[in-house]
PDB file of N, CA and C in Angstrom:
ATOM      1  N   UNK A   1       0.823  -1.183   0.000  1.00  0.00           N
ATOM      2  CA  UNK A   1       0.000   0.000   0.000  1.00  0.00           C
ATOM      3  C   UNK A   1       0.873   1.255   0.000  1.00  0.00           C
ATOM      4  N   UNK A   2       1.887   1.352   0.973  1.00  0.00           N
ATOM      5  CA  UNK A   2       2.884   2.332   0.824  1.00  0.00           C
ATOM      6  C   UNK A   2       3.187   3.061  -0.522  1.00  0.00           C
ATOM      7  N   UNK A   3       3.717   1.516  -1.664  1.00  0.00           N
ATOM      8  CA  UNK A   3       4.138   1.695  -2.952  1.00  0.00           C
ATOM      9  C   UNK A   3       3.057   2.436  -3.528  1.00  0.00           C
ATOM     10  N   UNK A   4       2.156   1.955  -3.843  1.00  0.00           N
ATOM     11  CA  UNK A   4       0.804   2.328  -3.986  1.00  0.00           C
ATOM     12  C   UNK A   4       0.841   3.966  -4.398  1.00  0.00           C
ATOM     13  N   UNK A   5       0.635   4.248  -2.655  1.00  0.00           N
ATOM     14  CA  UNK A   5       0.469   5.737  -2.702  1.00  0.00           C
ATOM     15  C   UNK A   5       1.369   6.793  -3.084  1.00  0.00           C
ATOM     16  N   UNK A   6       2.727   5.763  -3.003  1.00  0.00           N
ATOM     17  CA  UNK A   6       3.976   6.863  -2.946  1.00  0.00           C
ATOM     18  C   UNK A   6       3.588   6.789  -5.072  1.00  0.00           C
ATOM     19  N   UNK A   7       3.398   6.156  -5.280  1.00  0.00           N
ATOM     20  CA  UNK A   7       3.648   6.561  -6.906  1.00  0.00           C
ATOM     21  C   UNK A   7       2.244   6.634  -7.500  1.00  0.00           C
ATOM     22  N   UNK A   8       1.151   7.156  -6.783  1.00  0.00           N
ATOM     23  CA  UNK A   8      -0.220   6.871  -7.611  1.00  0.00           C
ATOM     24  C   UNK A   8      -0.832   8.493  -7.211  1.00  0.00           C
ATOM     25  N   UNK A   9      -0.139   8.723  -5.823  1.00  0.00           N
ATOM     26  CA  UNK A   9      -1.081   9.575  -5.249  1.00  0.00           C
ATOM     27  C   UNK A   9      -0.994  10.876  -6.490  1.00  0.00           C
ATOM     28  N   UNK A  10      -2.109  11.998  -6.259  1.00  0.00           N
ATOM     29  CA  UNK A  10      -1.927  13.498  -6.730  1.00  0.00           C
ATOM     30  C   UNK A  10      -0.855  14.037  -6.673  1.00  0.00           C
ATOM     31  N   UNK A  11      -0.474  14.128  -5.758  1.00  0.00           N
ATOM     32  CA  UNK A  11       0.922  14.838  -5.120  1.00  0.00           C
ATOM     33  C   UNK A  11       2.522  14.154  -5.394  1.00  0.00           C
ATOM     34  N   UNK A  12       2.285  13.249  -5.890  1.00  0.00           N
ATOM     35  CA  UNK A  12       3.387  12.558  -6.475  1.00  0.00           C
ATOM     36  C   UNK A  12       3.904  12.866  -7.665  1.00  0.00           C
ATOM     37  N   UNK A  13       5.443  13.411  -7.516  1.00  0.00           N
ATOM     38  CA  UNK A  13       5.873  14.485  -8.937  1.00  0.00           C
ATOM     39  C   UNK A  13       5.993  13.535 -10.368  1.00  0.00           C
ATOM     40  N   UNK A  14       5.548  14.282 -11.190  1.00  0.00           N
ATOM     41  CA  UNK A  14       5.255  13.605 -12.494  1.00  0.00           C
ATOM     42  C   UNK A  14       6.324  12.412 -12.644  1.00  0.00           C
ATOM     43  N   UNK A  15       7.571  13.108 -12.726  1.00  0.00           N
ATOM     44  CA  UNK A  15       8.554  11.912 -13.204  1.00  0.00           C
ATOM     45  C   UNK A  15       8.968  10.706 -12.508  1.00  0.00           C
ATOM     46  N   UNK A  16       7.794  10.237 -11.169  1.00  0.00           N
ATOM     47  CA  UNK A  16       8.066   9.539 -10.463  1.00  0.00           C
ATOM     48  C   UNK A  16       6.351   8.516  -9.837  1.00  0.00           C
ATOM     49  N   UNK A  17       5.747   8.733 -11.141  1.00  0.00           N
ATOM     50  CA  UNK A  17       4.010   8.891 -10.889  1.00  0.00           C
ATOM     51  C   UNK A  17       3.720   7.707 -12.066  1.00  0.00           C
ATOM     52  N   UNK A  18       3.419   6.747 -11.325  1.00  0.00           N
ATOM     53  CA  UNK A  18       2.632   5.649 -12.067  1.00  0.00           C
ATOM     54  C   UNK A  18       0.895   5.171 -12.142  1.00  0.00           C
ATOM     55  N   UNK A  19       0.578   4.855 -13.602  1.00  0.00           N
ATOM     56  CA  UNK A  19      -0.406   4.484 -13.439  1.00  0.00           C
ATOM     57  C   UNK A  19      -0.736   2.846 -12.989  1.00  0.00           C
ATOM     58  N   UNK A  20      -2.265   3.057 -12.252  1.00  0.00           N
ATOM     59  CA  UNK A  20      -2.457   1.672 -11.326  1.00  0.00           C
ATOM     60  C   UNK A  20      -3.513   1.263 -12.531  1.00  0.00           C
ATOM     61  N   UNK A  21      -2.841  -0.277 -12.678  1.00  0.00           N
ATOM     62  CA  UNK A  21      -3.277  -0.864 -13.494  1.00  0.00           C
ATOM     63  C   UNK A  21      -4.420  -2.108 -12.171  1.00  0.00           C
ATOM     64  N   UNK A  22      -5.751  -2.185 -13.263  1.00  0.00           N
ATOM     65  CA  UNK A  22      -6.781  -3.213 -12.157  1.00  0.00           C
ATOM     66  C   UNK A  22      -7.230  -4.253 -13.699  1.00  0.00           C
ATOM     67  N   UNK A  23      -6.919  -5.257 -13.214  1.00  0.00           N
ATOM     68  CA  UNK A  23      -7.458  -6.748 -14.180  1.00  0.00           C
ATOM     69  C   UNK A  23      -7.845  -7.732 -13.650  1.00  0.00           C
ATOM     70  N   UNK A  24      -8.736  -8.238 -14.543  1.00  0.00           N
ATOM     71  CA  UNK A  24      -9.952  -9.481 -13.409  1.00  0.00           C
ATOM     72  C   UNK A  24      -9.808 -10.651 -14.985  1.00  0.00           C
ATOM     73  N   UNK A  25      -8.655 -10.750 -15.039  1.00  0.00           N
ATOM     74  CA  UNK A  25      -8.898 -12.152 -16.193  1.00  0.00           C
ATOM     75  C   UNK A  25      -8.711 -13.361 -15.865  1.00  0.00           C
ATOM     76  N   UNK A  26      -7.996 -13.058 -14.318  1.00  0.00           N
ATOM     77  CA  UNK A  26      -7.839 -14.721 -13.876  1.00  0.00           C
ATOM     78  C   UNK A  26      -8.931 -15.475 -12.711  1.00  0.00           C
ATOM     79  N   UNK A  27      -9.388 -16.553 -13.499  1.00  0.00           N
ATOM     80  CA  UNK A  27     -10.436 -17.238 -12.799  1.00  0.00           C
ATOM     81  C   UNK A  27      -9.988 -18.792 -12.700  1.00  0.00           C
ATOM     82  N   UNK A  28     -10.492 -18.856 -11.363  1.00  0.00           N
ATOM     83  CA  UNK A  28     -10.279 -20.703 -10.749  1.00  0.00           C
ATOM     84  C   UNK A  28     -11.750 -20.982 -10.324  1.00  0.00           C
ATOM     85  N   UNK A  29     -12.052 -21.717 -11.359  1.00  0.00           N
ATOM     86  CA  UNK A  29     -13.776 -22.405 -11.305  1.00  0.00           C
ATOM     87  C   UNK A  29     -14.450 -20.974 -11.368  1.00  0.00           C
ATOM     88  N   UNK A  30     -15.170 -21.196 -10.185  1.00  0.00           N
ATOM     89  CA  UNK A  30     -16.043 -19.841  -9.907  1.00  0.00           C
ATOM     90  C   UNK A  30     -15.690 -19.019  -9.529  1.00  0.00           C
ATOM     91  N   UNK A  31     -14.569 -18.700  -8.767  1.00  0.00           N
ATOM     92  CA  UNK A  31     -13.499 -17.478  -8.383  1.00  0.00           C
ATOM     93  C   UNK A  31     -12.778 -16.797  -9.492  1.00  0.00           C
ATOM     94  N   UNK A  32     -13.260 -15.238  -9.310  1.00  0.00           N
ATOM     95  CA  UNK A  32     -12.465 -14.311  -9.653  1.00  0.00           C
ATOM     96  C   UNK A  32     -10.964 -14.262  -8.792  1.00  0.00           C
ATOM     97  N   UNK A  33     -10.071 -13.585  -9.526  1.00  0.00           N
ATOM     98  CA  UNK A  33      -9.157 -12.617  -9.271  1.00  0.00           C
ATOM     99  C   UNK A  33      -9.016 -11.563  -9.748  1.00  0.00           C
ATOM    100  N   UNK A  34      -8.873 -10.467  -8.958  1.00  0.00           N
ATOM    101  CA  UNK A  34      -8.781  -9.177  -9.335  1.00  0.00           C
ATOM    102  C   UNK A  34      -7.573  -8.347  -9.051  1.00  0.00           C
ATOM    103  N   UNK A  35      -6.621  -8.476  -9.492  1.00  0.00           N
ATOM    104  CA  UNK A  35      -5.213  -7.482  -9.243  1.00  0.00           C
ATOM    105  C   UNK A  35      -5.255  -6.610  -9.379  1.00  0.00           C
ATOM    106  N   UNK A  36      -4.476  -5.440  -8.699  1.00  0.00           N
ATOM    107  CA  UNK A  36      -4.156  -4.516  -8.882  1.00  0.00           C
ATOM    108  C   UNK A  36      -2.744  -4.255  -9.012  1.00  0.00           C
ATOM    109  N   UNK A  37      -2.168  -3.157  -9.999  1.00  0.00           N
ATOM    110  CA  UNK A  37      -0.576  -3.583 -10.211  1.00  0.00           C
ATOM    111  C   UNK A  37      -0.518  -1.829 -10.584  1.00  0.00           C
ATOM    112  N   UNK A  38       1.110  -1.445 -10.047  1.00  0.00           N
ATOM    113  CA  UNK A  38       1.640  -0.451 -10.169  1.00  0.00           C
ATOM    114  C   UNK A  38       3.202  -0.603 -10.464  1.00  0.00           C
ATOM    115  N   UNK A  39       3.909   0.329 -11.537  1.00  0.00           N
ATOM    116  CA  UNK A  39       5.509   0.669 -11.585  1.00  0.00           C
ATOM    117  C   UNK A  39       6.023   0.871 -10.694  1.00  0.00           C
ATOM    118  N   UNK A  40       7.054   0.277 -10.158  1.00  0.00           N
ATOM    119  CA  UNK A  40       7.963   0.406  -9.300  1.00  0.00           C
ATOM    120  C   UNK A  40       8.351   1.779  -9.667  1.00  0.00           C
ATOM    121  N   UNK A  41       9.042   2.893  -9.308  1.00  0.00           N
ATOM    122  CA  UNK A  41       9.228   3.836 -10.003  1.00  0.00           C
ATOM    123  C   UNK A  41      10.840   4.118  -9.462  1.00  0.00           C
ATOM    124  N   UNK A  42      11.406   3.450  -8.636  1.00  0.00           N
ATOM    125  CA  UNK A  42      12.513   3.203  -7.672  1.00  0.00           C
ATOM    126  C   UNK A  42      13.449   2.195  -7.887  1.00  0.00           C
ATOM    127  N   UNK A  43      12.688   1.520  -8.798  1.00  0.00           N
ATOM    128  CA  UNK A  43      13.743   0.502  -9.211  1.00  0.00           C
ATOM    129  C   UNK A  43      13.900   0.414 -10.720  1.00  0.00           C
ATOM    130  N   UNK A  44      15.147   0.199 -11.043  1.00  0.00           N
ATOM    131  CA  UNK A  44      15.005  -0.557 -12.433  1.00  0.00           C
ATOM    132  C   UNK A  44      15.890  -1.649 -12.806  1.00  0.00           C
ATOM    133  N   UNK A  45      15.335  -2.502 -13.365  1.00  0.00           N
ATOM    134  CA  UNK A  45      16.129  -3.583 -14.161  1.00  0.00           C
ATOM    135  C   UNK A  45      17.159  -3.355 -15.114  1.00  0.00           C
ATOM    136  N   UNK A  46      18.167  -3.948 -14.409  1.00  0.00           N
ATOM    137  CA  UNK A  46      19.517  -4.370 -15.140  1.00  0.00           C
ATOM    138  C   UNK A  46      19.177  -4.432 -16.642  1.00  0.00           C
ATOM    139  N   UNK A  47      18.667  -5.190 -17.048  1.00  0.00           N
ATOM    140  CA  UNK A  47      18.786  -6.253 -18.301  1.00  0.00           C
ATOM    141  C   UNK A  47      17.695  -5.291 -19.442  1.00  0.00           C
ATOM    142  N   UNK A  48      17.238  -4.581 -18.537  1.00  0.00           N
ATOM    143  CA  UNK A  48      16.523  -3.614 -19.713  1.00  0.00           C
ATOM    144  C   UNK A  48      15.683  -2.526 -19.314  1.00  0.00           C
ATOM    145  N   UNK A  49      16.118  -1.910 -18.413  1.00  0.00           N
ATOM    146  CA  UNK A  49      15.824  -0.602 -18.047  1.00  0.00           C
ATOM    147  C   UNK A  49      14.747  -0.119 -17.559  1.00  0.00           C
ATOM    148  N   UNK A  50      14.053  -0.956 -17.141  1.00  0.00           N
ATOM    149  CA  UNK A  50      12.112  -0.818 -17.330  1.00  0.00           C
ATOM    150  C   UNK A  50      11.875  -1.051 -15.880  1.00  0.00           C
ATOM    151  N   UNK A  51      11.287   0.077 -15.638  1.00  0.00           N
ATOM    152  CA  UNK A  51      10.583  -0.305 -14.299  1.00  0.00           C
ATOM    153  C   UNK A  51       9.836  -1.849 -14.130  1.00  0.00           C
ATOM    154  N   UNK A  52       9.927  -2.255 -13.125  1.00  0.00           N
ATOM    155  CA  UNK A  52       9.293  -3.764 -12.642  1.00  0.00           C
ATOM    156  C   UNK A  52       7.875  -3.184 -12.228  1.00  0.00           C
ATOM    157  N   UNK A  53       6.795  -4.243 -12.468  1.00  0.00           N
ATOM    158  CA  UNK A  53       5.148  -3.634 -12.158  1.00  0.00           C
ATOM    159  C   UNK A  53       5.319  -5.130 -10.699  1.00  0.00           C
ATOM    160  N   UNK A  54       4.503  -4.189  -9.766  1.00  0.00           N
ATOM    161  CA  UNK A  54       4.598  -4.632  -8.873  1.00  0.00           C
ATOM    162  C   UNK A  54       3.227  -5.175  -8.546  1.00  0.00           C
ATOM    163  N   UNK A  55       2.886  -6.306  -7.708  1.00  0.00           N
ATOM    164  CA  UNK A  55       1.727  -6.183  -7.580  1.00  0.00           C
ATOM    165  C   UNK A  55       0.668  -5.473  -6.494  1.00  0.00           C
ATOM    166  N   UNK A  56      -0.579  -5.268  -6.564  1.00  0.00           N
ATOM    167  CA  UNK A  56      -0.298  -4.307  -5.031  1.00  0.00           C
ATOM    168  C   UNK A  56      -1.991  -5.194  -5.074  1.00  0.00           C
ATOM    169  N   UNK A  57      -2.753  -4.499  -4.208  1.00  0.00           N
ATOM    170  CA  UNK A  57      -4.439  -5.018  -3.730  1.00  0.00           C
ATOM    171  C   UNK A  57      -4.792  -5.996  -4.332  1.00  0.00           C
ATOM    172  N   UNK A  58      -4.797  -7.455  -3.979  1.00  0.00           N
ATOM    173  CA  UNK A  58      -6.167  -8.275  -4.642  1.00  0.00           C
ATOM    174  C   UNK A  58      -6.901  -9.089  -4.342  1.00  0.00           C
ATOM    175  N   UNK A  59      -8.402  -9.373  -5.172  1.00  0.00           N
ATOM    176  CA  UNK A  59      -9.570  -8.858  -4.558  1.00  0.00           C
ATOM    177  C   UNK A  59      -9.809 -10.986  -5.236  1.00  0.00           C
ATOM    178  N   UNK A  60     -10.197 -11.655  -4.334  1.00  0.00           N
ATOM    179  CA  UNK A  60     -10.774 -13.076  -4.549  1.00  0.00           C
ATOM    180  C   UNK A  60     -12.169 -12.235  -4.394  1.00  0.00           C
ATOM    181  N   UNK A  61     -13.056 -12.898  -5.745  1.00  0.00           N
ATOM    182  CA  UNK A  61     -14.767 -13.056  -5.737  1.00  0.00           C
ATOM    183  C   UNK A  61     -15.623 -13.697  -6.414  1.00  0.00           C
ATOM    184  N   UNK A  62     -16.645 -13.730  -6.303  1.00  0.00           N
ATOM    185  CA  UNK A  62     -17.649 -14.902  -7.139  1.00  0.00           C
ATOM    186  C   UNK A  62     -18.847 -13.773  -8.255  1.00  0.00           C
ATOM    187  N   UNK A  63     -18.326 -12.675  -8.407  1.00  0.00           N
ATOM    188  CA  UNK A  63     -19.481 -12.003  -9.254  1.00  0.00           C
ATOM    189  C   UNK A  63     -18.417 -10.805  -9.669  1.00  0.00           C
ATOM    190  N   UNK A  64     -19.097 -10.016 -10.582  1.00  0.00           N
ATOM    191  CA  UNK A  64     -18.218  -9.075 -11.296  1.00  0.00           C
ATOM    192  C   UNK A  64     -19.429  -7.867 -11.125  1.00  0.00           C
ATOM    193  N   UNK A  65     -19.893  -7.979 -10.147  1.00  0.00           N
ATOM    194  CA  UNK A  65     -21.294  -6.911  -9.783  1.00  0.00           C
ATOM    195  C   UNK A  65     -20.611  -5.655  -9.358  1.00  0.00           C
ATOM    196  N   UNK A  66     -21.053  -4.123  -9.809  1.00  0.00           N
ATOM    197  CA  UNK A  66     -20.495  -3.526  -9.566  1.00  0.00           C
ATOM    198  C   UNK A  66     -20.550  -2.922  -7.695  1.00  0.00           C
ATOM    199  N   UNK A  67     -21.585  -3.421  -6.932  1.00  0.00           N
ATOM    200  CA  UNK A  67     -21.376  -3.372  -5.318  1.00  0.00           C
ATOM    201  C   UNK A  67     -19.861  -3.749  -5.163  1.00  0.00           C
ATOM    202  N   UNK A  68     -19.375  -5.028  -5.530  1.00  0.00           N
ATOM    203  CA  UNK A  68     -18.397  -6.086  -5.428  1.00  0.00           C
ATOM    204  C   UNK A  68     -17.346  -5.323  -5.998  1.00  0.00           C
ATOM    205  N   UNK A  69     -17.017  -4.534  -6.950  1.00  0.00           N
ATOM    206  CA  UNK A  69     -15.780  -3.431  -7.021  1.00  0.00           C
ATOM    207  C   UNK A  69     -15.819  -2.428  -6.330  1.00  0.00           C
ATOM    208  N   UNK A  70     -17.004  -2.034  -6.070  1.00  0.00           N
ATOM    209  CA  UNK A  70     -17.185  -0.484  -5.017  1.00  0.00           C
ATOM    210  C   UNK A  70     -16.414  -0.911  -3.875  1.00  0.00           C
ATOM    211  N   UNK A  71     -17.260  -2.251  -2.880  1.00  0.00           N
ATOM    212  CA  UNK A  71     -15.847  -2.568  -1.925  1.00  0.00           C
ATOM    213  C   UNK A  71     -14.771  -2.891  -1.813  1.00  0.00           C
ATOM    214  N   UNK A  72     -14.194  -3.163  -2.951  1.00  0.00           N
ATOM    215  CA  UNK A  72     -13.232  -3.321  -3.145  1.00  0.00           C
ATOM    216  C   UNK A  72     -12.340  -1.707  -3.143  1.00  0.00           C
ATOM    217  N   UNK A  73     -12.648  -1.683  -4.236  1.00  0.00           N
ATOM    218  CA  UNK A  73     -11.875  -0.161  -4.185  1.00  0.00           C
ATOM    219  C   UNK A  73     -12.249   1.148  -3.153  1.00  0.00           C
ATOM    220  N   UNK A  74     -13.323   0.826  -2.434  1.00  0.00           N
ATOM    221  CA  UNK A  74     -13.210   1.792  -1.362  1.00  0.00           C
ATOM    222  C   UNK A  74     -12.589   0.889  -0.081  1.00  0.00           C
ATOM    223  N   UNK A  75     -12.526  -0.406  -0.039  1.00  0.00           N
ATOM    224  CA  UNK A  75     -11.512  -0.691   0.791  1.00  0.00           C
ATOM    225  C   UNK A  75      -9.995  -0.259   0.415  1.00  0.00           C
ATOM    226  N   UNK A  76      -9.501   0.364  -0.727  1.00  0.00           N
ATOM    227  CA  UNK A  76      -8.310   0.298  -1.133  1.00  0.00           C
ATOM    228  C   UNK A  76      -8.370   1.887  -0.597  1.00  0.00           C
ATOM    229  N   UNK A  77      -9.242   2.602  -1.345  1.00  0.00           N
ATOM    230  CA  UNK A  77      -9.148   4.284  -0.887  1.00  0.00           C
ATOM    231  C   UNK A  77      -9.243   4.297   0.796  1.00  0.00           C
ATOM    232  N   UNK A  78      -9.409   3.791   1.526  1.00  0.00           N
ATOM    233  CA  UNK A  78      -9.639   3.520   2.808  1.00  0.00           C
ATOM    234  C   UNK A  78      -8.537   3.324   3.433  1.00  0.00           C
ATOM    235  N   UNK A  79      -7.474   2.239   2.734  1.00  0.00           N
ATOM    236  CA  UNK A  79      -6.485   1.874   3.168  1.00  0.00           C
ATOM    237  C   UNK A  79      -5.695   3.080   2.941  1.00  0.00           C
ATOM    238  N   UNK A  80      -5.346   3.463   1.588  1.00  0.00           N
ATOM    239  CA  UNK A  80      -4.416   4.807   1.338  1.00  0.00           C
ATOM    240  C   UNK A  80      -4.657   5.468   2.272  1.00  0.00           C
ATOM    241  N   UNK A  81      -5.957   6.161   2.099  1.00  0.00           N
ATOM    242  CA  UNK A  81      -6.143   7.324   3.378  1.00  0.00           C
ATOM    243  C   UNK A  81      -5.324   7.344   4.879  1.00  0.00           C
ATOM    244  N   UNK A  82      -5.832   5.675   5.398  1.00  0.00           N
ATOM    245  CA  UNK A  82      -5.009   5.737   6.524  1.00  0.00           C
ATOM    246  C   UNK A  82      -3.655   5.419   6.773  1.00  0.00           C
ATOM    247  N   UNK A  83      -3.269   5.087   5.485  1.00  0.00           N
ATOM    248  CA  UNK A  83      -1.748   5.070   5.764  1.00  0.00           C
ATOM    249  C   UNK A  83      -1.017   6.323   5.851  1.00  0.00           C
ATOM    250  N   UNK A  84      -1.925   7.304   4.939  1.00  0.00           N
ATOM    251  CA  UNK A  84      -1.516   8.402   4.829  1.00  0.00           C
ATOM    252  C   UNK A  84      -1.225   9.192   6.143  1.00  0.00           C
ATOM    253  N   UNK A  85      -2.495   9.281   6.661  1.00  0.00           N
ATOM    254  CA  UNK A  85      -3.020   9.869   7.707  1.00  0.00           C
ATOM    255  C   UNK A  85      -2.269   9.758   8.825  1.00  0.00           C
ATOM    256  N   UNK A  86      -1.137   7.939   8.991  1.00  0.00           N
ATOM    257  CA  UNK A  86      -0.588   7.507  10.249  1.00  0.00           C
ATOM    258  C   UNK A  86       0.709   8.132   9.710  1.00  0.00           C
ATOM    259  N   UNK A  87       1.500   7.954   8.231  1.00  0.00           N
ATOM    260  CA  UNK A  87       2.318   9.275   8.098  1.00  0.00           C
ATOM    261  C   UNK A  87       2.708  10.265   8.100  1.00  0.00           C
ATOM    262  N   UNK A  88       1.588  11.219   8.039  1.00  0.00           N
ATOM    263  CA  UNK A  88       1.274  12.643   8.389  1.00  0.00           C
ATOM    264  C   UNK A  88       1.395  13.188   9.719  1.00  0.00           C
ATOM    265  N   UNK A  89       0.666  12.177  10.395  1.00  0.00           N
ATOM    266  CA  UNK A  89       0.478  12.586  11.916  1.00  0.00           C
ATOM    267  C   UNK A  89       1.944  12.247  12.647  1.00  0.00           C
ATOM    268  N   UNK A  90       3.168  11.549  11.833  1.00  0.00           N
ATOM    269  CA  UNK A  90       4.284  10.848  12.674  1.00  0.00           C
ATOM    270  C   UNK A  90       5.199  12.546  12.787  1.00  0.00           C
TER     271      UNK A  90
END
């Protein structure tokens, strides 16, 4: 979550600001998976220069209903917030 925020948030300077990628293509029987993935923006690979995508939030479910992403992703905005919030206040 840290990673997350440090390279997704608003306030994060352009040349160091990744977009968060969310994909739901992997399924076992009736289970979804839902990843969420962001650029490392701190690291790069030897062998070819490219930021590594990291993985960050994901979401096991049985429907693709949009309730079922709302909690999801307001559990994620939830989480940022308070990580934020326990950084701020240190």
């Amino acid at each position: 979550m840290a990673d997350l925020r440090r390279f997704s948030a608003v306030d994060t300077p352009s040349h160091v600001r990744s977009v968060v990628g969310v994909d739901r293509t992997f399924n076992l029987g009736p289970c979804y998976i839902t990843v969420s993935v962001v650029e490392n923006m701190s690291v790069l690979r030897k062998d070819t220069g490219d930021h590594p995508v990291f993985v960050g939030p994901t979401m096991f479910h049985f429907d693709g209903k949009q309730d079922t992403y709302g909690k999801f992703f307001t559990a994620m905005r939830d989480a940022l917030a308070m990580r934020w919030r326990v950084q701020r206040d240190r």
